[in-house]
N, C-alpha and C. Protein backbone atom coordinates (compact mmCIF):
# COMPACT_ATOMS: atom_id res chain seq x y z
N UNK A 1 0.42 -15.94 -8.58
CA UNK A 1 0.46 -15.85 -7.13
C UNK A 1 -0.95 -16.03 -6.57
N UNK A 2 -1.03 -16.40 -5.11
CA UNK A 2 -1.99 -16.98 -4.66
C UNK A 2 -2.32 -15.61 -3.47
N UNK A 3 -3.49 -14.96 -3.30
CA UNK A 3 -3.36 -13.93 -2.45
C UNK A 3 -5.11 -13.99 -2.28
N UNK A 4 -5.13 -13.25 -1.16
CA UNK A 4 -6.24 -12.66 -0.26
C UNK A 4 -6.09 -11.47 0.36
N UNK A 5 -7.49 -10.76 0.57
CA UNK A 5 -7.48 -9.63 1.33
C UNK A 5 -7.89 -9.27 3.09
N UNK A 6 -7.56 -8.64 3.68
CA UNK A 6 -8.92 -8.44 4.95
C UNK A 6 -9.99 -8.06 4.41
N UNK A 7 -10.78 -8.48 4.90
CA UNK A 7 -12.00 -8.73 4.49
C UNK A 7 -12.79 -9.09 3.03
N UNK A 8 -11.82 -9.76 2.42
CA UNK A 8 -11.99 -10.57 1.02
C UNK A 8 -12.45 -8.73 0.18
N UNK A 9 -11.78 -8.03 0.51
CA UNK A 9 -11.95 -6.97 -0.69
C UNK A 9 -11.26 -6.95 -1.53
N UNK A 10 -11.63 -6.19 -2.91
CA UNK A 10 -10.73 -5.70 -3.97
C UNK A 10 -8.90 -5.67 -3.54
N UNK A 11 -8.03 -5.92 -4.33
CA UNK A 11 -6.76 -5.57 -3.20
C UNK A 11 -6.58 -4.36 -3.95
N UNK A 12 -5.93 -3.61 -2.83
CA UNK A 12 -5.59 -2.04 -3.18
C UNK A 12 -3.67 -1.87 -3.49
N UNK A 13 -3.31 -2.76 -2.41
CA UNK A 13 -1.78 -2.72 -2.52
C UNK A 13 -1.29 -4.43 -1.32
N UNK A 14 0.12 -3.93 -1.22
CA UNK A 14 0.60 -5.50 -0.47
C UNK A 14 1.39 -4.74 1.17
N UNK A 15 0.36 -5.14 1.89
CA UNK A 15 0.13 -5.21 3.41
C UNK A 15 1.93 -5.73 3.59
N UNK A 16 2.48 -5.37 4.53
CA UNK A 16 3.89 -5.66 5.34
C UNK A 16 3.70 -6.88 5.00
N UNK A 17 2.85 -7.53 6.34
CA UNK A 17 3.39 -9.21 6.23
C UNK A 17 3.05 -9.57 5.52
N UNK A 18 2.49 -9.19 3.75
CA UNK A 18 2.31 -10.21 2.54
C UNK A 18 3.56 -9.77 2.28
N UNK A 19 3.90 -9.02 2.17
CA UNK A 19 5.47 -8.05 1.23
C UNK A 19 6.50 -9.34 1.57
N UNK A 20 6.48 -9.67 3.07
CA UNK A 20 7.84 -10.70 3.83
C UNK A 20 7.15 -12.25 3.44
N UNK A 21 6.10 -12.58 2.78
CA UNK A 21 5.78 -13.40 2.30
C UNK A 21 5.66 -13.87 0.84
N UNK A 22 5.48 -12.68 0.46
CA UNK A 22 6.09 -12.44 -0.92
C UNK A 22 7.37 -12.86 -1.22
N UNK A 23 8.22 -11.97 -0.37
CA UNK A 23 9.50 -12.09 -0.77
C UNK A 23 10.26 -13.21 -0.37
N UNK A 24 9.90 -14.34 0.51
CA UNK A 24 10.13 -15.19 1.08
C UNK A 24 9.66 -16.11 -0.49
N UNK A 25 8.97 -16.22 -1.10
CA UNK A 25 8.32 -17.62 -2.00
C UNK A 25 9.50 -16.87 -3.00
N UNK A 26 9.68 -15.61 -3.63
CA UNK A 26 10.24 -14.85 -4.89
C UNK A 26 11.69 -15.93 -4.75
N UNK A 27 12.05 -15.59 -3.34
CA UNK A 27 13.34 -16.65 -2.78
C UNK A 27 13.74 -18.03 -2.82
N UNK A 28 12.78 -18.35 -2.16
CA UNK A 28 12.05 -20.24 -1.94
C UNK A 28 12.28 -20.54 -3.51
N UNK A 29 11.54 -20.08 -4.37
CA UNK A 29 11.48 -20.23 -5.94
C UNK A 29 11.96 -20.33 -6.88
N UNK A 30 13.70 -19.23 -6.18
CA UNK A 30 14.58 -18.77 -7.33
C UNK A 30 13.99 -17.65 -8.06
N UNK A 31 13.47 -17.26 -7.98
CA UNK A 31 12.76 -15.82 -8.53
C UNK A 31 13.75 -14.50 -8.29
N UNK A 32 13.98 -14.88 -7.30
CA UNK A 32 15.29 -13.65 -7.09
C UNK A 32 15.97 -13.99 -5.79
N UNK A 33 17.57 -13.16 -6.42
CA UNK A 33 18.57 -13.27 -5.53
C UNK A 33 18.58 -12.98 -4.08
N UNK A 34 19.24 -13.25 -3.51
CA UNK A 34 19.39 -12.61 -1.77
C UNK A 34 19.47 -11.06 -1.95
N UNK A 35 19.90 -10.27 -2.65
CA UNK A 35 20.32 -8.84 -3.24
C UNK A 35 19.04 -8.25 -3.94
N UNK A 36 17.87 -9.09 -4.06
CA UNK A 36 16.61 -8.17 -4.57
C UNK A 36 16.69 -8.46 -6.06
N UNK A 37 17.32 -8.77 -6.80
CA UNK A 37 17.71 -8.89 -8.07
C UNK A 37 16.96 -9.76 -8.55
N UNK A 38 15.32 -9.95 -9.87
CA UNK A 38 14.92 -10.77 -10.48
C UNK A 38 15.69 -11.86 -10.88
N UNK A 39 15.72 -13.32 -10.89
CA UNK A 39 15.94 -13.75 -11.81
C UNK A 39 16.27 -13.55 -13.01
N UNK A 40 15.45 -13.30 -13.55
CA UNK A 40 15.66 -12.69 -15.03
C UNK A 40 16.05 -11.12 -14.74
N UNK A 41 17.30 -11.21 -15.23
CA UNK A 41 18.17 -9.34 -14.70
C UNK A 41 17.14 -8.65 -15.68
N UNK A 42 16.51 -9.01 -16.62
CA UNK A 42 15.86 -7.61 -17.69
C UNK A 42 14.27 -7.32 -16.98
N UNK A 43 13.90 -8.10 -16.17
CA UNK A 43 12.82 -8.12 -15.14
C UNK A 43 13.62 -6.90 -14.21
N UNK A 44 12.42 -5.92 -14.33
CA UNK A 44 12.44 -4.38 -13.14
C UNK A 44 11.08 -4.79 -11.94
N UNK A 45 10.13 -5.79 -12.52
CA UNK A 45 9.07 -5.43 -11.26
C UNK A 45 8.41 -7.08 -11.79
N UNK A 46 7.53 -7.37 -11.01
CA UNK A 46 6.18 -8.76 -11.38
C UNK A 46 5.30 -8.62 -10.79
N UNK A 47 4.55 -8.58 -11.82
CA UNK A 47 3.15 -8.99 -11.21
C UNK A 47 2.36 -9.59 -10.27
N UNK A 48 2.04 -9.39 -9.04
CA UNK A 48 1.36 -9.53 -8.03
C UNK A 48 0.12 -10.25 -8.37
N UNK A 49 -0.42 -8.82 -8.53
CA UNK A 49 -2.42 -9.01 -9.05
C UNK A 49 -2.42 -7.79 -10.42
N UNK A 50 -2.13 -8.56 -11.22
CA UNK A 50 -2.55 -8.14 -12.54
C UNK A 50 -3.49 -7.11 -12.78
N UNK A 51 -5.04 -7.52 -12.46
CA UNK A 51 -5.96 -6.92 -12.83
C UNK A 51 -6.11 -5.92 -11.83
N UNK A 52 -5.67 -5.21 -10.74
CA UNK A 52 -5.59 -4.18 -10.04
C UNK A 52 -3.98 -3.76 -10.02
N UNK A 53 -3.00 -4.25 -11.05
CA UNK A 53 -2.14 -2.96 -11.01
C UNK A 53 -0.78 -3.43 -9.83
N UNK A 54 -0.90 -4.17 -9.45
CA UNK A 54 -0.27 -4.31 -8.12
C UNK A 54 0.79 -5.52 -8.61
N UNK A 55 1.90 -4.53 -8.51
CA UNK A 55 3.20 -5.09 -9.21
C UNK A 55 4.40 -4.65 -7.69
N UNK A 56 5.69 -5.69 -7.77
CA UNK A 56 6.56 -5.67 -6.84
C UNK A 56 7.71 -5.44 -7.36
N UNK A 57 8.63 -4.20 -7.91
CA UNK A 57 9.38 -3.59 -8.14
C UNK A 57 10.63 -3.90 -7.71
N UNK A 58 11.72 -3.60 -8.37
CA UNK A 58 13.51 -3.94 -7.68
C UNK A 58 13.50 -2.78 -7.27
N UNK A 59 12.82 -1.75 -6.89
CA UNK A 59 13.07 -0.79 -6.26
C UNK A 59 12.31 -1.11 -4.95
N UNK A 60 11.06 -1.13 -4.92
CA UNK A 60 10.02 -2.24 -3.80
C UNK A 60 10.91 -3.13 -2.91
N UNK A 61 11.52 -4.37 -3.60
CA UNK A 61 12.42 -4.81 -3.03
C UNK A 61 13.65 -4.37 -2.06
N UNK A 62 14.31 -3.06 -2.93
CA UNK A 62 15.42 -2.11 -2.28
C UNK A 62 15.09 -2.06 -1.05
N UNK A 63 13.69 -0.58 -1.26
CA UNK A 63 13.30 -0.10 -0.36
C UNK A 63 12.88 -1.06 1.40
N UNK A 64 12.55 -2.35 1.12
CA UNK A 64 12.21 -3.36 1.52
C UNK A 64 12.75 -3.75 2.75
N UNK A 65 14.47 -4.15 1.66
CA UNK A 65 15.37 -4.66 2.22
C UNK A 65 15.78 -3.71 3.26
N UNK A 66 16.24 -2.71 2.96
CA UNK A 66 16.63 -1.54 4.43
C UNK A 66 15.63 -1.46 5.30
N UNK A 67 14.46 -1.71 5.39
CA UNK A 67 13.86 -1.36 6.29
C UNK A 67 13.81 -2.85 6.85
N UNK A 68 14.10 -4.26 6.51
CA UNK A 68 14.31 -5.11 6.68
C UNK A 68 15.85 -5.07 7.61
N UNK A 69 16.78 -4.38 7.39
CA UNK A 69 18.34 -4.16 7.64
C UNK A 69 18.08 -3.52 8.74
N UNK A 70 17.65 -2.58 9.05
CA UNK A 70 17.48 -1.91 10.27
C UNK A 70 16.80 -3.06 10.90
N UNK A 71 15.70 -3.55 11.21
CA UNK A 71 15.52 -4.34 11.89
C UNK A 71 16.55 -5.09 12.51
N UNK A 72 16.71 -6.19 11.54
CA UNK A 72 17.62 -7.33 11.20
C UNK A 72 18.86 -6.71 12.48
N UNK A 73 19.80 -5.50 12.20
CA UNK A 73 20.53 -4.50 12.71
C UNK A 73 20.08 -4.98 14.32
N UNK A 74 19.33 -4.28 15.07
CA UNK A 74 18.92 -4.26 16.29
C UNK A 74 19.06 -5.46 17.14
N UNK A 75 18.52 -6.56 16.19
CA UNK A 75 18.30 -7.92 16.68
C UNK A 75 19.57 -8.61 17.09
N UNK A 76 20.68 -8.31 15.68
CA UNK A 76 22.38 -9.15 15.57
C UNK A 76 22.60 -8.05 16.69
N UNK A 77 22.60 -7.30 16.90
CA UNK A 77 23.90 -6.37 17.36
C UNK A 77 23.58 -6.64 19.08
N UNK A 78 21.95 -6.40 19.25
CA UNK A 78 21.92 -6.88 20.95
C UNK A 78 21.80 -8.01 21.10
N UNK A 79 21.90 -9.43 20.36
CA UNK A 79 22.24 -10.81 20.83
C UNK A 79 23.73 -10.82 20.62
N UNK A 80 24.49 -9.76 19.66
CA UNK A 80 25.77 -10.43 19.91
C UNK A 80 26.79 -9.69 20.85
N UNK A 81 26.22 -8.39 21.21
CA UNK A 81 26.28 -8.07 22.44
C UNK A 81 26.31 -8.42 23.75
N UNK A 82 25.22 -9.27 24.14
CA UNK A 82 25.03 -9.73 25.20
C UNK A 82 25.88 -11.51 25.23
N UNK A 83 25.98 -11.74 24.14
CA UNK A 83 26.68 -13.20 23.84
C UNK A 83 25.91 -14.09 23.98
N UNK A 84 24.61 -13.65 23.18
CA UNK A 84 23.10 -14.70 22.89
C UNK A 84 23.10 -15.28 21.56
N UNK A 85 23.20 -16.27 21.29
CA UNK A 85 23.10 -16.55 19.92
C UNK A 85 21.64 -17.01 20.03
N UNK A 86 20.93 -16.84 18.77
CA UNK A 86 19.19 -16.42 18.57
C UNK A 86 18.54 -17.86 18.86
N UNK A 87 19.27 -19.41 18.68
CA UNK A 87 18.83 -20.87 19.46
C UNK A 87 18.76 -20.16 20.69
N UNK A 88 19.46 -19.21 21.39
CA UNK A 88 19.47 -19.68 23.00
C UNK A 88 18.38 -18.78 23.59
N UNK A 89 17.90 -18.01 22.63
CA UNK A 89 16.41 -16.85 23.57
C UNK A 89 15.53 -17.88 23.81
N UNK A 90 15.35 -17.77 25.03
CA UNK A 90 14.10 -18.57 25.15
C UNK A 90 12.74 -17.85 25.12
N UNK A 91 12.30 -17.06 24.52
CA UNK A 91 11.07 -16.35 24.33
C UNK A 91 11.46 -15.15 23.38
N UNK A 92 10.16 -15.10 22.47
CA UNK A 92 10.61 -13.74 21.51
C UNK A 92 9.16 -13.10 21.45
N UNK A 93 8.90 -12.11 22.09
CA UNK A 93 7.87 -11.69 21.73
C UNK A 93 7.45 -10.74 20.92
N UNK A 94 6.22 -10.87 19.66
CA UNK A 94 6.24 -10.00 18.72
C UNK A 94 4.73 -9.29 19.13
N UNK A 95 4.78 -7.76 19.17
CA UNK A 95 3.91 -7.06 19.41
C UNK A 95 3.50 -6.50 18.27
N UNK A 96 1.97 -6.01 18.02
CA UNK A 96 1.37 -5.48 17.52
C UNK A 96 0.77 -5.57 16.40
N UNK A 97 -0.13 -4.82 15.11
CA UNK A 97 -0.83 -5.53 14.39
C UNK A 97 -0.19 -6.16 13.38
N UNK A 98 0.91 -5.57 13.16
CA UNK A 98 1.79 -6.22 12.05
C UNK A 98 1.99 -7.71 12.34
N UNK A 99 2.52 -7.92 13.66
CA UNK A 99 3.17 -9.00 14.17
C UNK A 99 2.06 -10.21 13.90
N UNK A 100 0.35 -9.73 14.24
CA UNK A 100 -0.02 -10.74 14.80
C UNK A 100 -0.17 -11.49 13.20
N UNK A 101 -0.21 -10.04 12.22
CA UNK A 101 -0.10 -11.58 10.49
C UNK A 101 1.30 -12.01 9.89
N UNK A 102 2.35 -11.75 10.39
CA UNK A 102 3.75 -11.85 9.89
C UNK A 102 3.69 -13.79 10.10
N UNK A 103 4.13 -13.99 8.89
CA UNK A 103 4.32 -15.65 8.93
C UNK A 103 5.90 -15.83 9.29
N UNK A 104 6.10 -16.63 10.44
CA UNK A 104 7.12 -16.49 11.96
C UNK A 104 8.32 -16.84 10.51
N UNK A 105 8.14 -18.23 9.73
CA UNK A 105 8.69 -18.81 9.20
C UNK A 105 9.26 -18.28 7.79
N UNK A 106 8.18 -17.41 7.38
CA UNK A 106 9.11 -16.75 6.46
C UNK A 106 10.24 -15.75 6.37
N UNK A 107 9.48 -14.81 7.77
CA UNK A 107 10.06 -13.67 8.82
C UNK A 107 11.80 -14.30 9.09
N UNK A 108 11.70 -15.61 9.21
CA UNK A 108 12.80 -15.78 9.17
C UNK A 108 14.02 -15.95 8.41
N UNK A 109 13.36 -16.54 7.06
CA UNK A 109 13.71 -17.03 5.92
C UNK A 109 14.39 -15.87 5.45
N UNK A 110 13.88 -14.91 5.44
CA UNK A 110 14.46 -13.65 4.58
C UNK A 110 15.12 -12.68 5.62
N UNK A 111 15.31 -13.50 6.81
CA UNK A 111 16.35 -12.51 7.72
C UNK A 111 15.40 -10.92 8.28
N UNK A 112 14.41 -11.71 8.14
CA UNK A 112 13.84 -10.01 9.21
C UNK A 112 13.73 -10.50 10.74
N UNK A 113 13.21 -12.01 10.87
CA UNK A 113 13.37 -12.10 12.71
C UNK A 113 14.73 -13.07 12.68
N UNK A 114 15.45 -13.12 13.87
CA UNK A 114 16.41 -13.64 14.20
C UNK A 114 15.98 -14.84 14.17
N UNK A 115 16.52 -16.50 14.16
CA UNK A 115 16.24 -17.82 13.75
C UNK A 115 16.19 -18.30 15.30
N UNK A 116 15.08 -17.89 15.79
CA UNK A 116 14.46 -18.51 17.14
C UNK A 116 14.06 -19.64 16.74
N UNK A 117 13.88 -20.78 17.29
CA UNK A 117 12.89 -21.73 17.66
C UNK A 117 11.08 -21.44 17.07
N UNK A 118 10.85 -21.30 16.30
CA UNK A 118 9.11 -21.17 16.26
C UNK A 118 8.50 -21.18 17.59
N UNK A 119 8.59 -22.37 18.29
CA UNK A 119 7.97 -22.79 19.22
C UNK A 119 8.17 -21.66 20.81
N UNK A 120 9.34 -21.08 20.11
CA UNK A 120 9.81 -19.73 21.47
C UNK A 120 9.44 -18.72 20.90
N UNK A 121 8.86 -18.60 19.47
CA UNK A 121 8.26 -17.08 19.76
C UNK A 121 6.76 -16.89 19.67
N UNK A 122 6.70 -16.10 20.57
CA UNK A 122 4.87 -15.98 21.02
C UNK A 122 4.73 -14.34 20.85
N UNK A 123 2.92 -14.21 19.64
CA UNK A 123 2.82 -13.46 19.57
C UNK A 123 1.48 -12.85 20.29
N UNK A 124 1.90 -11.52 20.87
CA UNK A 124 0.84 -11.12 22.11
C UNK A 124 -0.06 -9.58 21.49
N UNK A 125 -0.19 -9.40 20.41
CA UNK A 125 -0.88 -8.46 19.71
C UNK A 125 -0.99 -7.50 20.11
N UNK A 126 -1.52 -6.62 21.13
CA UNK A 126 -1.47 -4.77 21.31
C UNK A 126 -0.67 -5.16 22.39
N UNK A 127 0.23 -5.23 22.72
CA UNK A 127 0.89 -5.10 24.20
C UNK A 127 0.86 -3.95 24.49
N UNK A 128 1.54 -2.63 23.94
CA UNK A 128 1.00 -1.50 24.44
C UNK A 128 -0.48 -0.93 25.28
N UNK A 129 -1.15 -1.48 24.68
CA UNK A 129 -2.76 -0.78 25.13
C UNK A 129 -2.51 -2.27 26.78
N UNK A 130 -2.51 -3.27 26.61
CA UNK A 130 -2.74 -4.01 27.38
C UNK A 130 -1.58 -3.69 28.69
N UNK A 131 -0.23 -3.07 28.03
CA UNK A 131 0.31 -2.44 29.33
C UNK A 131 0.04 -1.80 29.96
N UNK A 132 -0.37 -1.03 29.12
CA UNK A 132 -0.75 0.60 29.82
C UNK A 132 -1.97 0.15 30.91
N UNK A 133 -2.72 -0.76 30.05
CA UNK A 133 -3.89 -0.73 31.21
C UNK A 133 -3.68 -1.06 32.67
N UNK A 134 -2.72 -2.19 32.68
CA UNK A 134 -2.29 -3.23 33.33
C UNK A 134 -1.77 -2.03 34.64
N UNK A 135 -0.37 -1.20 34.02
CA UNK A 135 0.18 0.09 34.64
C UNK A 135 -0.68 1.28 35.35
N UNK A 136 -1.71 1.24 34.89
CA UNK A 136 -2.59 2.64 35.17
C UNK A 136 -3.84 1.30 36.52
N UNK A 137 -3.95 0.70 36.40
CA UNK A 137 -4.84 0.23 37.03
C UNK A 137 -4.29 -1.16 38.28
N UNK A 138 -2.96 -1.20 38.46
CA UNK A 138 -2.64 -2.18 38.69
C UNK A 138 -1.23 -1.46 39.97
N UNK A 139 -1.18 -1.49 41.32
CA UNK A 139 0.10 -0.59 41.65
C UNK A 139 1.43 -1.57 41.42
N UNK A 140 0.49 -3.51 42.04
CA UNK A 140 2.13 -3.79 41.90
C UNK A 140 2.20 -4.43 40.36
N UNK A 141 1.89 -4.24 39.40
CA UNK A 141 2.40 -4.30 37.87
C UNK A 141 2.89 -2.95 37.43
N UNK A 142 2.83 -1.49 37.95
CA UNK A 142 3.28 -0.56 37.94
C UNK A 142 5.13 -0.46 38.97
N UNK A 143 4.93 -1.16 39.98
CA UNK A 143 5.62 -1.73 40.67
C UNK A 143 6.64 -2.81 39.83
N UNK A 144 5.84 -3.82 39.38
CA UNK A 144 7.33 -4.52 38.45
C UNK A 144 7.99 -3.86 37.18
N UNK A 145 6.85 -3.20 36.43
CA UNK A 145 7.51 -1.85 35.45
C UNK A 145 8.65 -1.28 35.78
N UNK A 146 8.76 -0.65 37.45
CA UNK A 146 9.60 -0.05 37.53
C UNK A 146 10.69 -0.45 37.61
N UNK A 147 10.74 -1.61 38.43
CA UNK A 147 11.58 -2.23 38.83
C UNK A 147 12.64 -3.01 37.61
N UNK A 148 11.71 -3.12 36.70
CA UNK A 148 12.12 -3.95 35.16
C UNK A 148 13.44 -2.75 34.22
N UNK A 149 12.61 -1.58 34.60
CA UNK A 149 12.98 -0.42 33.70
C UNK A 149 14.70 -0.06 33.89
N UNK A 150 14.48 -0.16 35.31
CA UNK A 150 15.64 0.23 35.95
C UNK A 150 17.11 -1.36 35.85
N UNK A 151 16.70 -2.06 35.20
CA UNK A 151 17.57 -2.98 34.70
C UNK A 151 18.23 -3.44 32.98
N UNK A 152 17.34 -2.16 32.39
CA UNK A 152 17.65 -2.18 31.11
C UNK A 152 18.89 -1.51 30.69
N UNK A 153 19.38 -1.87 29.78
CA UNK A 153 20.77 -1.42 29.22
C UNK A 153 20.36 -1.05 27.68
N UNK A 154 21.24 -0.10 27.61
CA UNK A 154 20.80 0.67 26.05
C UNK A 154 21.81 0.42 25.09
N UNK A 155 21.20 0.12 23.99
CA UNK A 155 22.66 -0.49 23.26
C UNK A 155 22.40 0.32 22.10
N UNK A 156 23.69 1.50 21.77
CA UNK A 156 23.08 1.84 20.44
C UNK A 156 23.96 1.49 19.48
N UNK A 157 23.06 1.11 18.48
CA UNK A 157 23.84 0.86 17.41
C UNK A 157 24.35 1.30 16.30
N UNK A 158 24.26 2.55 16.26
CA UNK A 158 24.90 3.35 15.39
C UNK A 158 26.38 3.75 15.69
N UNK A 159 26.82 3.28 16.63
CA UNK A 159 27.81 3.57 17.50
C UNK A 159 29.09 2.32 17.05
N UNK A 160 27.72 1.22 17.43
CA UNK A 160 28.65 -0.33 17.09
C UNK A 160 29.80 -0.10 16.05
N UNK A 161 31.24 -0.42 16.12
CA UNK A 161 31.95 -0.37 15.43
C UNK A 161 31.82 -0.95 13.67
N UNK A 162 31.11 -2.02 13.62
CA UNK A 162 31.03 -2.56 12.16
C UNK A 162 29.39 -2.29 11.90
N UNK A 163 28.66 -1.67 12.50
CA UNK A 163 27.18 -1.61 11.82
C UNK A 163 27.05 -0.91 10.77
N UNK A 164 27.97 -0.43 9.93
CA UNK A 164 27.49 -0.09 8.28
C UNK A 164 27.85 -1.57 7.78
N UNK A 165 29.02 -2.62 8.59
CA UNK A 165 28.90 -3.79 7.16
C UNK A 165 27.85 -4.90 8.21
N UNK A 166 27.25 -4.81 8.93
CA UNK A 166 26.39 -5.14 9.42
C UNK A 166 24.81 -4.82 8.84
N UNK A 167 24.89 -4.01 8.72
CA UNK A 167 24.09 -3.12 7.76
C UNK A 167 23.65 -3.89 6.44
N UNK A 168 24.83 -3.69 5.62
CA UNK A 168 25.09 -4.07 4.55
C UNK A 168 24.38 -5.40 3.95
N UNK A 169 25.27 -6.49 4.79
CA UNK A 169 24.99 -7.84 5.10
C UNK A 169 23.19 -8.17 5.19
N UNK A 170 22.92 -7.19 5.91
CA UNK A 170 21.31 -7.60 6.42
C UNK A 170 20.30 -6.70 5.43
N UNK A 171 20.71 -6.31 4.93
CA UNK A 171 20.33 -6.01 3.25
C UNK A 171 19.48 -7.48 2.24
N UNK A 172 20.50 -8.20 2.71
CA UNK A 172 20.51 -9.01 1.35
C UNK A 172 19.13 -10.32 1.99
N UNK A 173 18.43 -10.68 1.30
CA UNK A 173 17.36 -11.61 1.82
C UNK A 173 17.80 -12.72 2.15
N UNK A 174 18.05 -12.98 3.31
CA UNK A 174 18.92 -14.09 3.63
C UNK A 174 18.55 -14.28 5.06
N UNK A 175 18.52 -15.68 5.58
CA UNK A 175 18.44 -15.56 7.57
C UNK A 175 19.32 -15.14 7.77
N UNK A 176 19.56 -14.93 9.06
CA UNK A 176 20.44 -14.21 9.59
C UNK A 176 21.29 -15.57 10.77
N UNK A 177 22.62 -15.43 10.50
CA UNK A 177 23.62 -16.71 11.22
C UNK A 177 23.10 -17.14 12.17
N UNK A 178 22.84 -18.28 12.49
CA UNK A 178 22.78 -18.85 14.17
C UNK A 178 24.09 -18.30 14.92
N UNK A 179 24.84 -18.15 14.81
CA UNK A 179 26.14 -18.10 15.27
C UNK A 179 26.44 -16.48 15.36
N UNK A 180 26.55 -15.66 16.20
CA UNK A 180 26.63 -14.19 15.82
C UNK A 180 28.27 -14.25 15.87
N UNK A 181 28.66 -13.34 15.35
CA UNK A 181 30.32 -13.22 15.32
C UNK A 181 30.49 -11.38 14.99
């Protein structure tokens, strides 16, 4: 494997968006199944970076995938909610530090962002700090806040009738349908 650090240091472990890049080539490669499963079934983990120890586990993977599923979860359930299929968003915006190194294209590959357009999703790095400022110093951007807030709809999804096989489904490293159903 081919890897780098911030700030070209020693590597200590594998940062989020290498993990979804990782697991995106393990895929691309045939290295392993949509289900986390090596290639080779007697394979439990591989080698990353050898000489510091830094190995990627079928448990790594597990753990991975659910926190991949919950995502994944949020995304299907309020586009197929609203009766958006993920071609028709015209803007996706990804906040914060994770976002600004997540590679859009692999993110997709393995079903953690919904299969936008590349070209529609734009990433805007601390939006938080840059709201807040915007809000605290600004009356009519405090003014469209409000006005924004008061048009949101809450969708929970634990509620959704099929989100355990929804769930399930978004487990497995795979994009996620153009087509929600």
């Amino acid at each position: 494997f081919a890897w780098s650090t911030i700030g070209d240091t020693a590597p200590q472990g594998i940062c989020g968006s290498g993990l979804i890049d990782l697991l995106a080539e393990l895929r691309r490669h045939e290295m392993m199944s949509p289900k986390g499963v090596f290639s080779d079934r007697k394979q439990f983990e591989v080698d990353v970076v050898s000489e510091s120890g830094i190995t990627l586990s079928r448990q790594d993977a597990s753990n991975l995938a659910q926190a991949k599923a919950a995502n994944y979860c949020g995304q299907y359930i309020v586009l197929r909610t609203f009766g958006v299929a993920p071609g028709d968003v015209d803007r996706l915006f990804l906040a914060g530090g994770f976002a600004n190194y997540v590679d859009v294209r692999n993110a997709i590959d393995i079903g953690f962002l919904a299969p936008v357009p590349g070209e529609r999703i734009v990433k805007v790095g601390n939006a938080a700090v840059q709201g807040a400022r915007e809000i605290l110093l600004s009356r009519s951007r405090r003014a469209e806040l409000e006005a924004l807030v008061k048009k949101i709809e809450h969708v929970e999804l634990e509620t959704t009738p099929d989100f355990f096989e929804v769930f399930v489904e978004a487990c497995q490293f795979k994009p996620m349908p153009g087509v929600l159903v």
